[in-house]
C-alpha atoms as a PDB file:
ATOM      1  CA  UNK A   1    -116.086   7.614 121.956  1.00  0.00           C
ATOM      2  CA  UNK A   2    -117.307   6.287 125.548  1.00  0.00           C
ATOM      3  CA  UNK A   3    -116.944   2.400 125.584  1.00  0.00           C
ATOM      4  CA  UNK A   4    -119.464   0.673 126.221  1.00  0.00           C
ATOM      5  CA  UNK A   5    -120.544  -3.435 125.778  1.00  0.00           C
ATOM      6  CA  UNK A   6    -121.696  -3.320 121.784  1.00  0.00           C
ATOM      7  CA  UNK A   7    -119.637  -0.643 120.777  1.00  0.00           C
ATOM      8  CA  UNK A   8    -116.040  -0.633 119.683  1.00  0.00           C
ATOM      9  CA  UNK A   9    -113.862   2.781 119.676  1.00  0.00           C
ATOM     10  CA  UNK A  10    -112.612   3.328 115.900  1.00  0.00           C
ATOM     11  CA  UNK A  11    -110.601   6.457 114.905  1.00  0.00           C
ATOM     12  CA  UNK A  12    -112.893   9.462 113.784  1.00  0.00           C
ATOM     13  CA  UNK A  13    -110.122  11.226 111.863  1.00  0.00           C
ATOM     14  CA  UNK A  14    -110.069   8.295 109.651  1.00  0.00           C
ATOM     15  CA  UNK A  15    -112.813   7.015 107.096  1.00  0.00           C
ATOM     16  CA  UNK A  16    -110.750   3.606 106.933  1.00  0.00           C
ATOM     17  CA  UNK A  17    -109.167   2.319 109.695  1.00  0.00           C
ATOM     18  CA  UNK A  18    -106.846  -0.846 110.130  1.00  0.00           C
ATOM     19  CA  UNK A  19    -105.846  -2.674 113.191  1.00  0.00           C
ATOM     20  CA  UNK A  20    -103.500  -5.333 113.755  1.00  0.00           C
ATOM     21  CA  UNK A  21    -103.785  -7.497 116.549  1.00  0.00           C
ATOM     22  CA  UNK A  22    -101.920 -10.070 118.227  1.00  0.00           C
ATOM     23  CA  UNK A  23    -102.893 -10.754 121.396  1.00  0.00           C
ATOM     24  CA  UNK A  24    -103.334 -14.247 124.080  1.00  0.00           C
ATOM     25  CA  UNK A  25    -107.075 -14.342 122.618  1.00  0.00           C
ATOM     26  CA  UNK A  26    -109.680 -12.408 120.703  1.00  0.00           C
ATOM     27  CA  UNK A  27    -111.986 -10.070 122.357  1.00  0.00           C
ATOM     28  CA  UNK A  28    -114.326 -12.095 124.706  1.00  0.00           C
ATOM     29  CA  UNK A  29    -117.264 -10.450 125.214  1.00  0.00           C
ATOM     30  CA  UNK A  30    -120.134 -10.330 122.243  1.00  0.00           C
ATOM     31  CA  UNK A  31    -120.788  -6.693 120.695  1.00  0.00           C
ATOM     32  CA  UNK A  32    -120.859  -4.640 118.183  1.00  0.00           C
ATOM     33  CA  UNK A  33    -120.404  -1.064 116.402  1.00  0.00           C
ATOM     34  CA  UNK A  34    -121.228   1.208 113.686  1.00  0.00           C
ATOM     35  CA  UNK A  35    -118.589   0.134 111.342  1.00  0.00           C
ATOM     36  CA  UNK A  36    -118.439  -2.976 109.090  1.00  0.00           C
ATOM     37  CA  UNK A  37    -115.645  -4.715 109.788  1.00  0.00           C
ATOM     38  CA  UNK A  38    -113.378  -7.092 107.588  1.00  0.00           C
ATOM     39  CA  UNK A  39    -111.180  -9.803 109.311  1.00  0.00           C
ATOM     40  CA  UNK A  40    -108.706 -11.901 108.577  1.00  0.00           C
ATOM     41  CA  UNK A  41    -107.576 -14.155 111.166  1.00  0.00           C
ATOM     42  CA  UNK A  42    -103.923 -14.901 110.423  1.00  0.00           C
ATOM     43  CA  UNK A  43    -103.310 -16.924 113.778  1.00  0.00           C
ATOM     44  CA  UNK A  44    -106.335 -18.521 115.540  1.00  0.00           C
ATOM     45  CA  UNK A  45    -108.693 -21.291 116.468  1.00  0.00           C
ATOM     46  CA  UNK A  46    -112.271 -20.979 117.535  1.00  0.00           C
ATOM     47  CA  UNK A  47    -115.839 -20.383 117.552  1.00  0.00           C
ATOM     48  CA  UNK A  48    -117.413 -17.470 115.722  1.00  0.00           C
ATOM     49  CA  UNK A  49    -120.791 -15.704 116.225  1.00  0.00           C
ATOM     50  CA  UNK A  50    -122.207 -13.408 114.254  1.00  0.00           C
ATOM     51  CA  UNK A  51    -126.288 -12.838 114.135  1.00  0.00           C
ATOM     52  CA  UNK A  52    -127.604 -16.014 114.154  1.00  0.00           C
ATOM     53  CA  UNK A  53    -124.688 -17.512 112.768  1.00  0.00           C
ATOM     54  CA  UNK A  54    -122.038 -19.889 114.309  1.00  0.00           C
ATOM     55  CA  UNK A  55    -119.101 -22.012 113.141  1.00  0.00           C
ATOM     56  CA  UNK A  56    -115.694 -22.444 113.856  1.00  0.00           C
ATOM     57  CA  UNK A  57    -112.998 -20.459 113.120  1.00  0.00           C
ATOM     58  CA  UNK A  58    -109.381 -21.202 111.888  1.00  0.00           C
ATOM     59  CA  UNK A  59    -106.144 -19.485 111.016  1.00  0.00           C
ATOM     60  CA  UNK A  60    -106.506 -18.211 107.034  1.00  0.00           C
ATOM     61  CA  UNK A  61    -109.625 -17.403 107.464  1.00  0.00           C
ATOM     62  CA  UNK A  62    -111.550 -14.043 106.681  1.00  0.00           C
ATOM     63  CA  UNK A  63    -114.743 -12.925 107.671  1.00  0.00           C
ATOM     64  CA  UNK A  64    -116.834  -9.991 106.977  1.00  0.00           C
ATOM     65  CA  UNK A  65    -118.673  -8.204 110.159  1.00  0.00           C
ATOM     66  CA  UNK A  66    -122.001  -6.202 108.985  1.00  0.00           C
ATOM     67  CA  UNK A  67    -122.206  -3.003 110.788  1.00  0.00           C
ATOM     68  CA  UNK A  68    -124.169  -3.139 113.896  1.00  0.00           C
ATOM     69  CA  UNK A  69    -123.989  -7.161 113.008  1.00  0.00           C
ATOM     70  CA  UNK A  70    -123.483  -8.632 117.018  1.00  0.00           C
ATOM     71  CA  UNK A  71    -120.692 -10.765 117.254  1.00  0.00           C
ATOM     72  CA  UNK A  72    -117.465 -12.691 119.208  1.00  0.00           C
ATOM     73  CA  UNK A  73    -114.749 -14.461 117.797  1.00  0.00           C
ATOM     74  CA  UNK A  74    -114.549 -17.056 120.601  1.00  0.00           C
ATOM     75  CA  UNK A  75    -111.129 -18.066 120.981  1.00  0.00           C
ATOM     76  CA  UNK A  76    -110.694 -22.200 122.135  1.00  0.00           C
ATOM     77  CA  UNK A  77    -110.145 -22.662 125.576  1.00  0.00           C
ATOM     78  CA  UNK A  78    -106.430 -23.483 124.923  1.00  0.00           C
ATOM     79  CA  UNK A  79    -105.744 -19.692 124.422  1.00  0.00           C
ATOM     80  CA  UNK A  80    -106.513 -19.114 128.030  1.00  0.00           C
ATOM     81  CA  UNK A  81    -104.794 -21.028 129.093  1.00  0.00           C
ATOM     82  CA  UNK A  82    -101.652 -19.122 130.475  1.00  0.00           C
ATOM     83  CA  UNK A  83     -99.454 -22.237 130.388  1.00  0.00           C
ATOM     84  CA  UNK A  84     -99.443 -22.799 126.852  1.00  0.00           C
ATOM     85  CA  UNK A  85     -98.337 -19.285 125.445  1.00  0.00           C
ATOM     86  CA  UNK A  86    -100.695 -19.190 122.452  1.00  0.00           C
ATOM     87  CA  UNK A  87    -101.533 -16.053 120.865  1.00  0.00           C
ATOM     88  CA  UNK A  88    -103.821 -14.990 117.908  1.00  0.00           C
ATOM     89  CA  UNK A  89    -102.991 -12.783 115.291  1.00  0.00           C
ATOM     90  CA  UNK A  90    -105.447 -10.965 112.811  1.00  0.00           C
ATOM     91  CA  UNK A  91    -105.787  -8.344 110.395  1.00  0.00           C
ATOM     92  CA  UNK A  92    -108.863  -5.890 110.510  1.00  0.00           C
ATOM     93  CA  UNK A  93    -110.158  -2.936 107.983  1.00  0.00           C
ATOM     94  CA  UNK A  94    -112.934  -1.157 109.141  1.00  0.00           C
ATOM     95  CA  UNK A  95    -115.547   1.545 107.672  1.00  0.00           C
ATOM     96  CA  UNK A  96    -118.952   2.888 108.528  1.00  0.00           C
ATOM     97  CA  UNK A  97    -120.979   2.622 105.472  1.00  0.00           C
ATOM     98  CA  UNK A  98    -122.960   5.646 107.128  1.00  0.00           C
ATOM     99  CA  UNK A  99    -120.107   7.994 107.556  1.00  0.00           C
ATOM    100  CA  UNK A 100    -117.549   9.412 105.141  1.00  0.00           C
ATOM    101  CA  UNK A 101    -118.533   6.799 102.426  1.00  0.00           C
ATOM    102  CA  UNK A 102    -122.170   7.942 101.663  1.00  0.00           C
ATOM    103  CA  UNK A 103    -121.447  10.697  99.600  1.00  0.00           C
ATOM    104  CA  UNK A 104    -118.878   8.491  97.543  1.00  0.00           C
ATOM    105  CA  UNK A 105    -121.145   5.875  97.407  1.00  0.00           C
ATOM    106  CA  UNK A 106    -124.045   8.059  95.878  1.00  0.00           C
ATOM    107  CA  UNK A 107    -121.836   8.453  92.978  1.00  0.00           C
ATOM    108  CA  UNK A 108    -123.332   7.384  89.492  1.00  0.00           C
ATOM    109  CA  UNK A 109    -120.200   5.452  89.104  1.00  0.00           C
ATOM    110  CA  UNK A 110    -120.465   3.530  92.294  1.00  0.00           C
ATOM    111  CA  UNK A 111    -124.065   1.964  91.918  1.00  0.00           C
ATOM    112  CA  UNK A 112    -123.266  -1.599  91.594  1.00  0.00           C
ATOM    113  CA  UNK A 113    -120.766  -1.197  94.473  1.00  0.00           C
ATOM    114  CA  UNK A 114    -123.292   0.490  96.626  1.00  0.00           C
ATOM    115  CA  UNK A 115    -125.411  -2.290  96.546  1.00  0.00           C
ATOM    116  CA  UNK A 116    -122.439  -4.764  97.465  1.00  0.00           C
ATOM    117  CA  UNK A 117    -121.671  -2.757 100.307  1.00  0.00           C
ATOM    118  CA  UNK A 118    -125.579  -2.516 101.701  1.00  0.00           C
ATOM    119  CA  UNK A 119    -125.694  -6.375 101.037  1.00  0.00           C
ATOM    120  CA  UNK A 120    -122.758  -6.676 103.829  1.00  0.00           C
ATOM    121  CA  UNK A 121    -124.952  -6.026 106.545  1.00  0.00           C
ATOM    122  CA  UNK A 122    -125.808  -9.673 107.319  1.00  0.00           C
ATOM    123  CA  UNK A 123    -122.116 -10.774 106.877  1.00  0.00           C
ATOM    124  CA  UNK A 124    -120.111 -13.114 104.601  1.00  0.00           C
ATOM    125  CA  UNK A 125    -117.261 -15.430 105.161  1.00  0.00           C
ATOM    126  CA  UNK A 126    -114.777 -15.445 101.853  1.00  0.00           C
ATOM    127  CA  UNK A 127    -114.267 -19.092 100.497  1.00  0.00           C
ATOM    128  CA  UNK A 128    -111.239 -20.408 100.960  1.00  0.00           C
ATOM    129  CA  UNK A 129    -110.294 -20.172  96.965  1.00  0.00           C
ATOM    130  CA  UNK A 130    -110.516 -16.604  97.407  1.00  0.00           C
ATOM    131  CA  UNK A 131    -108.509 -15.762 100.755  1.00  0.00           C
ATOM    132  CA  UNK A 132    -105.192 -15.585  99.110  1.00  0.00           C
ATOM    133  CA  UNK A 133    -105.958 -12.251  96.439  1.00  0.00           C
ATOM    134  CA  UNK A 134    -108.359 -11.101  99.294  1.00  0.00           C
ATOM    135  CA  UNK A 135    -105.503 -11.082 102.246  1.00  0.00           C
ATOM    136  CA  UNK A 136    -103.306  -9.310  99.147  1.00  0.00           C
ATOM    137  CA  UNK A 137    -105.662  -6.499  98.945  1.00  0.00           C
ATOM    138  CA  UNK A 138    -105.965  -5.947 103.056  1.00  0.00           C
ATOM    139  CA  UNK A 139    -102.269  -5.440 103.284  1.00  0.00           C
ATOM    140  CA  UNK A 140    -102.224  -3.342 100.319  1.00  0.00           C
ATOM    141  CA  UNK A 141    -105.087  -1.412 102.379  1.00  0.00           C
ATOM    142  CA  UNK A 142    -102.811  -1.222 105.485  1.00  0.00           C
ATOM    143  CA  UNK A 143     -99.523  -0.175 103.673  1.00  0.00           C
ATOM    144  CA  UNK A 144    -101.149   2.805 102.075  1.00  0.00           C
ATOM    145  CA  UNK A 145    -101.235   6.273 103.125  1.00  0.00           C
ATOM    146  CA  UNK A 146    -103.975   9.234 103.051  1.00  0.00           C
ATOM    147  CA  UNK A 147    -105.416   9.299  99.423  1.00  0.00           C
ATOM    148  CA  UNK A 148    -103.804   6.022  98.619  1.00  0.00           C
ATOM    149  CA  UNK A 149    -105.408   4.119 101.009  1.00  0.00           C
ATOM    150  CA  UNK A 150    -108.799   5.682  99.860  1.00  0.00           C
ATOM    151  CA  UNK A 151    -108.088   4.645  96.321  1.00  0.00           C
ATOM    152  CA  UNK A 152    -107.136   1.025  98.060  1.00  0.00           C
ATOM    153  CA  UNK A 153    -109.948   0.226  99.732  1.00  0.00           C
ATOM    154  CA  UNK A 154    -112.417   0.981  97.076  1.00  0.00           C
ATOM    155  CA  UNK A 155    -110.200  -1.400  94.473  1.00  0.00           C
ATOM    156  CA  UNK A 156    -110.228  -3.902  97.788  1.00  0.00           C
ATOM    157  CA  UNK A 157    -114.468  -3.730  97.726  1.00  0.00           C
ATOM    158  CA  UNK A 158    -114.900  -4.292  94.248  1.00  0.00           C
ATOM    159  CA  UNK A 159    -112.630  -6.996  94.767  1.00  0.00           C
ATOM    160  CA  UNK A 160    -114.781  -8.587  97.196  1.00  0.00           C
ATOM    161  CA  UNK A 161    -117.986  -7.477  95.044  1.00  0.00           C
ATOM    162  CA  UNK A 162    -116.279  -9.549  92.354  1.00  0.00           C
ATOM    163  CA  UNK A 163    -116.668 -12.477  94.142  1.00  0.00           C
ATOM    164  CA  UNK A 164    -119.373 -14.651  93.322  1.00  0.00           C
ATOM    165  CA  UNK A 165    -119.277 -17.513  96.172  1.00  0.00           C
ATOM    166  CA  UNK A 166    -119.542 -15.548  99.014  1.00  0.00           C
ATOM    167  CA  UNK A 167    -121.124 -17.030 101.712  1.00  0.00           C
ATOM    168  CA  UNK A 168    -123.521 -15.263 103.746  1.00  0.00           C
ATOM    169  CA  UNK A 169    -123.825 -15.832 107.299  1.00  0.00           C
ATOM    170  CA  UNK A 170    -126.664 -14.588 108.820  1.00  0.00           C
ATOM    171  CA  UNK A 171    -129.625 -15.073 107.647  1.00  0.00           C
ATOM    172  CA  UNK A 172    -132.266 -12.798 109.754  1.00  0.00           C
ATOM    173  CA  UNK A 173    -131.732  -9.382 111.091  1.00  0.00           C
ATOM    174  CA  UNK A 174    -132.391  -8.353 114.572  1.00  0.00           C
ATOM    175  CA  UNK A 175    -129.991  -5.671 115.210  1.00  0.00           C
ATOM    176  CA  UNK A 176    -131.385  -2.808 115.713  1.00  0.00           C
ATOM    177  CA  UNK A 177    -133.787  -4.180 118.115  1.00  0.00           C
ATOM    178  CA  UNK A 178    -131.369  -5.361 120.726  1.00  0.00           C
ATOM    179  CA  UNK A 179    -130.292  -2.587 123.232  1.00  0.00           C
ATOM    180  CA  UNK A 180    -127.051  -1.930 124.664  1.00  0.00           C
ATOM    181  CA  UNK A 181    -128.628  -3.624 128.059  1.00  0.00           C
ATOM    182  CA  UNK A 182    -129.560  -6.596 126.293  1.00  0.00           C
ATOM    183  CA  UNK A 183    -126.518  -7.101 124.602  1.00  0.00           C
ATOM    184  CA  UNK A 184    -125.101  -7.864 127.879  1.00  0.00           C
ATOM    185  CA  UNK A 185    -127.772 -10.495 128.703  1.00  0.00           C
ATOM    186  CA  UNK A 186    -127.616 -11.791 125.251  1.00  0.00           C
ATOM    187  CA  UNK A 187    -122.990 -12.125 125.745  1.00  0.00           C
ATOM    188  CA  UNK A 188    -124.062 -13.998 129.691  1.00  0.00           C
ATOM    189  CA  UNK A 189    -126.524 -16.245 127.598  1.00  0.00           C
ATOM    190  CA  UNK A 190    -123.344 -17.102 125.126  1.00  0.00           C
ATOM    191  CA  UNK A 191    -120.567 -16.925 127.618  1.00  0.00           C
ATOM    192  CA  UNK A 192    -122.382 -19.298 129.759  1.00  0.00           C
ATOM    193  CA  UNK A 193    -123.611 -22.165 127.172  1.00  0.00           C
ATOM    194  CA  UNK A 194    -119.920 -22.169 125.506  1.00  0.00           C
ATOM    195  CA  UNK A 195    -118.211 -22.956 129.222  1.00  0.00           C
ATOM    196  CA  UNK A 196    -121.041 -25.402 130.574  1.00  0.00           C
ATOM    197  CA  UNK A 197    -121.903 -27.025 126.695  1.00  0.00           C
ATOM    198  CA  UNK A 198    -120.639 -30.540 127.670  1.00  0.00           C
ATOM    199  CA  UNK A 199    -123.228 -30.401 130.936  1.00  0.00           C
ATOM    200  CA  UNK A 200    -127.073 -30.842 130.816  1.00  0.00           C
ATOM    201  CA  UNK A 201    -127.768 -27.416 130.887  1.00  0.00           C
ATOM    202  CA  UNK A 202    -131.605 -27.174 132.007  1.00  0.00           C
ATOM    203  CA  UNK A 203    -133.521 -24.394 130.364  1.00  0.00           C
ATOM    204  CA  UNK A 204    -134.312 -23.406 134.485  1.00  0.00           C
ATOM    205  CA  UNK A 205    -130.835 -22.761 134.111  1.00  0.00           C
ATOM    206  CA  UNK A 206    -129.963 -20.864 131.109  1.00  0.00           C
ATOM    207  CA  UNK A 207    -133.165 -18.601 131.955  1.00  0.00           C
ATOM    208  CA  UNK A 208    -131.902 -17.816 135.338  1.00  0.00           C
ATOM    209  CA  UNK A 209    -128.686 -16.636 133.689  1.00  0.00           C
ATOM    210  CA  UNK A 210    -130.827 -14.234 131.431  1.00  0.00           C
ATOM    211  CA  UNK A 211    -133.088 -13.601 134.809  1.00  0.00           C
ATOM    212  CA  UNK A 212    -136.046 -14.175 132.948  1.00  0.00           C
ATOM    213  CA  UNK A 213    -138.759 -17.337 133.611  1.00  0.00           C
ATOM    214  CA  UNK A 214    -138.414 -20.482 131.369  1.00  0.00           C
ATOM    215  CA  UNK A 215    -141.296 -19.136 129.132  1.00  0.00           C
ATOM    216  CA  UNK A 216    -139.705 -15.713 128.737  1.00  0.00           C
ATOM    217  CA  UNK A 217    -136.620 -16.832 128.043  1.00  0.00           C
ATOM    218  CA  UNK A 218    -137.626 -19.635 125.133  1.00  0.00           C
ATOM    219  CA  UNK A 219    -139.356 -16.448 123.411  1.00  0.00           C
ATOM    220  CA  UNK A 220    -136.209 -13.816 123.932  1.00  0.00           C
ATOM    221  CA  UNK A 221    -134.302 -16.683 122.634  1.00  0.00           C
ATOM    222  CA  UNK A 222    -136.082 -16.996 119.898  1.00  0.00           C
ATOM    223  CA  UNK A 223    -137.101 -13.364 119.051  1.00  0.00           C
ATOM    224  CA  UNK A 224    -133.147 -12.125 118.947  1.00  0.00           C
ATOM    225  CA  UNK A 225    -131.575 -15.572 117.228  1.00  0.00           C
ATOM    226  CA  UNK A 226    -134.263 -17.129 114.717  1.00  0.00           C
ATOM    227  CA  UNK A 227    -134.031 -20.555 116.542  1.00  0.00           C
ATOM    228  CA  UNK A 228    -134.440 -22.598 120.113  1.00  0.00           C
ATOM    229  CA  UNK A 229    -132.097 -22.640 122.403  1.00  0.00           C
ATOM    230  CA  UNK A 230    -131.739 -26.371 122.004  1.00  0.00           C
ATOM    231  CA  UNK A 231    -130.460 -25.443 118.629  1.00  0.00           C
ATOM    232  CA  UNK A 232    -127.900 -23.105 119.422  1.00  0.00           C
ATOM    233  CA  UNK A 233    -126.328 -25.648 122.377  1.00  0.00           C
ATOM    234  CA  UNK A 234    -126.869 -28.471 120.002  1.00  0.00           C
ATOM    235  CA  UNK A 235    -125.081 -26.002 117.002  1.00  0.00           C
ATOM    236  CA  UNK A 236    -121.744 -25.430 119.599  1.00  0.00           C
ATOM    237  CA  UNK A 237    -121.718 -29.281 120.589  1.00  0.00           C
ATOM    238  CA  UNK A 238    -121.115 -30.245 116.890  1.00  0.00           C
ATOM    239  CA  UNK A 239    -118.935 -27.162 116.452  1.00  0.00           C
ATOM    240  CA  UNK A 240    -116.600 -28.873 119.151  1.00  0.00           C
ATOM    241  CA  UNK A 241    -117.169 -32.454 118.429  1.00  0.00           C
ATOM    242  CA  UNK A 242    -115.946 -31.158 114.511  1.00  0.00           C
ATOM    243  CA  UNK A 243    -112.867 -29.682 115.805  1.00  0.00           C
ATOM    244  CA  UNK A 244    -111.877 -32.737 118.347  1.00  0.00           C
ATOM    245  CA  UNK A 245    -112.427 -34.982 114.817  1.00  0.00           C
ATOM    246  CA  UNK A 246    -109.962 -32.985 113.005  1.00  0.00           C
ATOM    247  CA  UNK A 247    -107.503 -33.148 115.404  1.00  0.00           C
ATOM    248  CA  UNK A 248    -107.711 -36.820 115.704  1.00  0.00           C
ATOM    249  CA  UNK A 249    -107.405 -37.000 119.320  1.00  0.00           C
ATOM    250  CA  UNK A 250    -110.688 -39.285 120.065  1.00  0.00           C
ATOM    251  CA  UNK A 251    -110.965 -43.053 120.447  1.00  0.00           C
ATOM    252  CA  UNK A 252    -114.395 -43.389 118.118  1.00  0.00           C
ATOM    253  CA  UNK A 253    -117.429 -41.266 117.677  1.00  0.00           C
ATOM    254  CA  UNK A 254    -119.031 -42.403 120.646  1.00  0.00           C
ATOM    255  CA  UNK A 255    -116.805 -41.005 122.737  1.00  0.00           C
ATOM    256  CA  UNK A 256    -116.867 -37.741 120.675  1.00  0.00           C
ATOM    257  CA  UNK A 257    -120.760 -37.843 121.379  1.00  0.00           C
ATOM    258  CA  UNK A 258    -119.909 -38.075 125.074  1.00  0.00           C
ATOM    259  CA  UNK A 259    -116.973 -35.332 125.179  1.00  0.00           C
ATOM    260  CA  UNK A 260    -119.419 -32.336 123.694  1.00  0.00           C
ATOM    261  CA  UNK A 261    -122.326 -33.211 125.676  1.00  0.00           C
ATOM    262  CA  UNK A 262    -124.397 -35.833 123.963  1.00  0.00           C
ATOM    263  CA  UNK A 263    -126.127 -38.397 126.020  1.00  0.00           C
ATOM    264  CA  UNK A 264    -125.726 -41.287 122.930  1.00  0.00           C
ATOM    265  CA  UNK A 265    -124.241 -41.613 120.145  1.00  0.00           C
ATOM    266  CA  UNK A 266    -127.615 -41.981 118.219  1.00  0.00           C
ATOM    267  CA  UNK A 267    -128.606 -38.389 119.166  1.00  0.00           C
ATOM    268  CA  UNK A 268    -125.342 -36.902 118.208  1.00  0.00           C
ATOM    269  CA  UNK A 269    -125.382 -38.614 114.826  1.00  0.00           C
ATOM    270  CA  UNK A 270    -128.838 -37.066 114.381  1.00  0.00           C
ATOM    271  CA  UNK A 271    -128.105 -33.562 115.093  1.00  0.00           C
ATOM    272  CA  UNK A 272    -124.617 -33.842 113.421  1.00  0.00           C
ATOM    273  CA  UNK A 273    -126.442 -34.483 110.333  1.00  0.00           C
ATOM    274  CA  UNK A 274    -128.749 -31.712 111.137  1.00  0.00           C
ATOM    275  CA  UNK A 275    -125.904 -29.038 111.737  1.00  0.00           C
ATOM    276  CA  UNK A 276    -123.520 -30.238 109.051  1.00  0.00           C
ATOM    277  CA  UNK A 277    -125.541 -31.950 106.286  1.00  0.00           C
ATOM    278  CA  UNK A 278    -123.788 -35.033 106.509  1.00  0.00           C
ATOM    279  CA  UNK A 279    -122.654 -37.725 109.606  1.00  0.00           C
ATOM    280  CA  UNK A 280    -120.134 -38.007 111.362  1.00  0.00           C
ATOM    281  CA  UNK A 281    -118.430 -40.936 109.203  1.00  0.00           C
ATOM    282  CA  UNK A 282    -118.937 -38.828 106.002  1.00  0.00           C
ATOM    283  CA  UNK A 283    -117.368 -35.844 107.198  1.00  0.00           C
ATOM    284  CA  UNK A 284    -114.511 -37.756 108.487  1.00  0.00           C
ATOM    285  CA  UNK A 285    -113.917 -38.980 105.091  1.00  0.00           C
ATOM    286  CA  UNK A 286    -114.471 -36.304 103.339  1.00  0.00           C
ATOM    287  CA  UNK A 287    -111.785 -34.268 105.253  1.00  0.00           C
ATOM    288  CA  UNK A 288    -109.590 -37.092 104.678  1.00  0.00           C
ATOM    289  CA  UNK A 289    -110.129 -36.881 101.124  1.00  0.00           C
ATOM    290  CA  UNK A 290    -109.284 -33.166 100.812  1.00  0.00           C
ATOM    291  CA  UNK A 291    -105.824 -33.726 103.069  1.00  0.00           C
ATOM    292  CA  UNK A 292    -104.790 -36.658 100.609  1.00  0.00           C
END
């Protein structure tokens, strides 16, 4: 299969494929492919986009991909970072719900799972409570061979189709309307914002990056992501200024404000509250409480 920005190369001769990874830092580059894919990142600190969806990332966590769902797994800047030897490490199962699995799927026995599997296409992330039984079943998936590894991965969906606090992640679907061509405007728009996010970025700027006019941009923007660009900058500011909390390395939230690109602290308590449904303070304590 040619490789091109948006598509990913999985084995034909295989209906489900698994790939291990570890590597200095995820893929960088936003795309997408055919199959579905189910991740669990056993090493690794980020921020991940999928569809209109962004939050960090951590180690333990597991994510699934829709199929032709855009996405990166941004890894932090620390992984590039040549002098400090980090690596990530994940686990990844992948099928296309189109391919070998249709026939399978239009089994009388297989209704319920059917629809569990076309529900995938906006994404989930599995809640923490679940990650342990779920991580079981992937490397049960991986261990197994030919037949067995069919047989697997069907007990590992209606394992996941079991669960009942999945947590969606996107929430709108533009997919199939973004070309291969603007996949690569829509990955400079991303790269960009998560390198310059602590600057003023102007939106003569950002639009200049997409090589469209202010006003053509704003509605692009829009069109492919279900919100303002001021949203999505304002979104990967609180993503950061979450992360720099939990690590504990700040002087007081002011400063935090400062570090992700705030211009006061009043405006980052606003749109922290916006982004994460509670301040700054709260969430501080509330992590605190969970660690105790």
């Amino acid at each position: 299969m040619k490789v091109l920005q948006f598509t990913l190369p999985v084995a034909k001769e295989h209906s489900v494929a698994v790939v291990e990874e570890t590597l200095p830092h995820f893929y960088n580059h936003l795309h997408r492919h055919n199959e579905t894919q189910i991740t669990w990142v056993i090493k690794g600190e980020g921020t991940l986009i999928a569809g209109n969806y962004m939050q960090q990332f951590k180690s333990g966590d597991i994510y699934i991909i829709g199929a032709n769902q855009s996405h990166i797994f941004k890894s932090d800047p620390a992984y590039f970072d040549k002098r400090r030897k980090k690596n990530v490490e994940a686990l990844t199962v992948f099928f296309n719900p189109q391919g070998w699995f249709m026939p399978l799927l239009g089994l009388p026995e297989m209704k319920s799972l059917k629809k569990f599997v076309d529900s995938m296409s906006f994404g989930y992330m599995i809640p923490a409570d679940a990650n342990k039984a779920v991580a079981q079943a992937m490397l049960k998936v991986k261990d197994a061979r030919n037949g067995l590894r069919v047989a697997a991965f069907i007990e590992f969906i209606q394992l996941l189709a079991g669960i009942k606090t999945l947590m969606p992640l996107a929430n709108i679907s533009t997919e199939k309307e973004i070309t291969d061509t603007e996949g690569l405007r829509m990955n400079d728009i991303y790269q960009y914002t998560m390198e310059h996010y602590t600057e003023n970025v102007s939106l003569k700027k950002i639009a200049s990056i997409a090589h469209l006019t202010p006003h053509a941009f704003c509605r692009y923007f829009k069109k492919h992501t279900g919100k303002t660009y001021v949203t999505f900058i304002n979104e990967i500011r609180v993503n950061e200024a979450c992360k720099i909390m939990l690590n504990g390395n700040f002087d007081n939230i002011a400063s935090v404000a400062y570090d992700t690109g705030f211009s006061n602290a009043v405006t980052f308590n606003r749109v922290f509250r916006k982004v994460i449904q509670k301040s700054p303070r709260e969430y501080l304590r509330e992590y605190s409480r969970k660690i105790d």
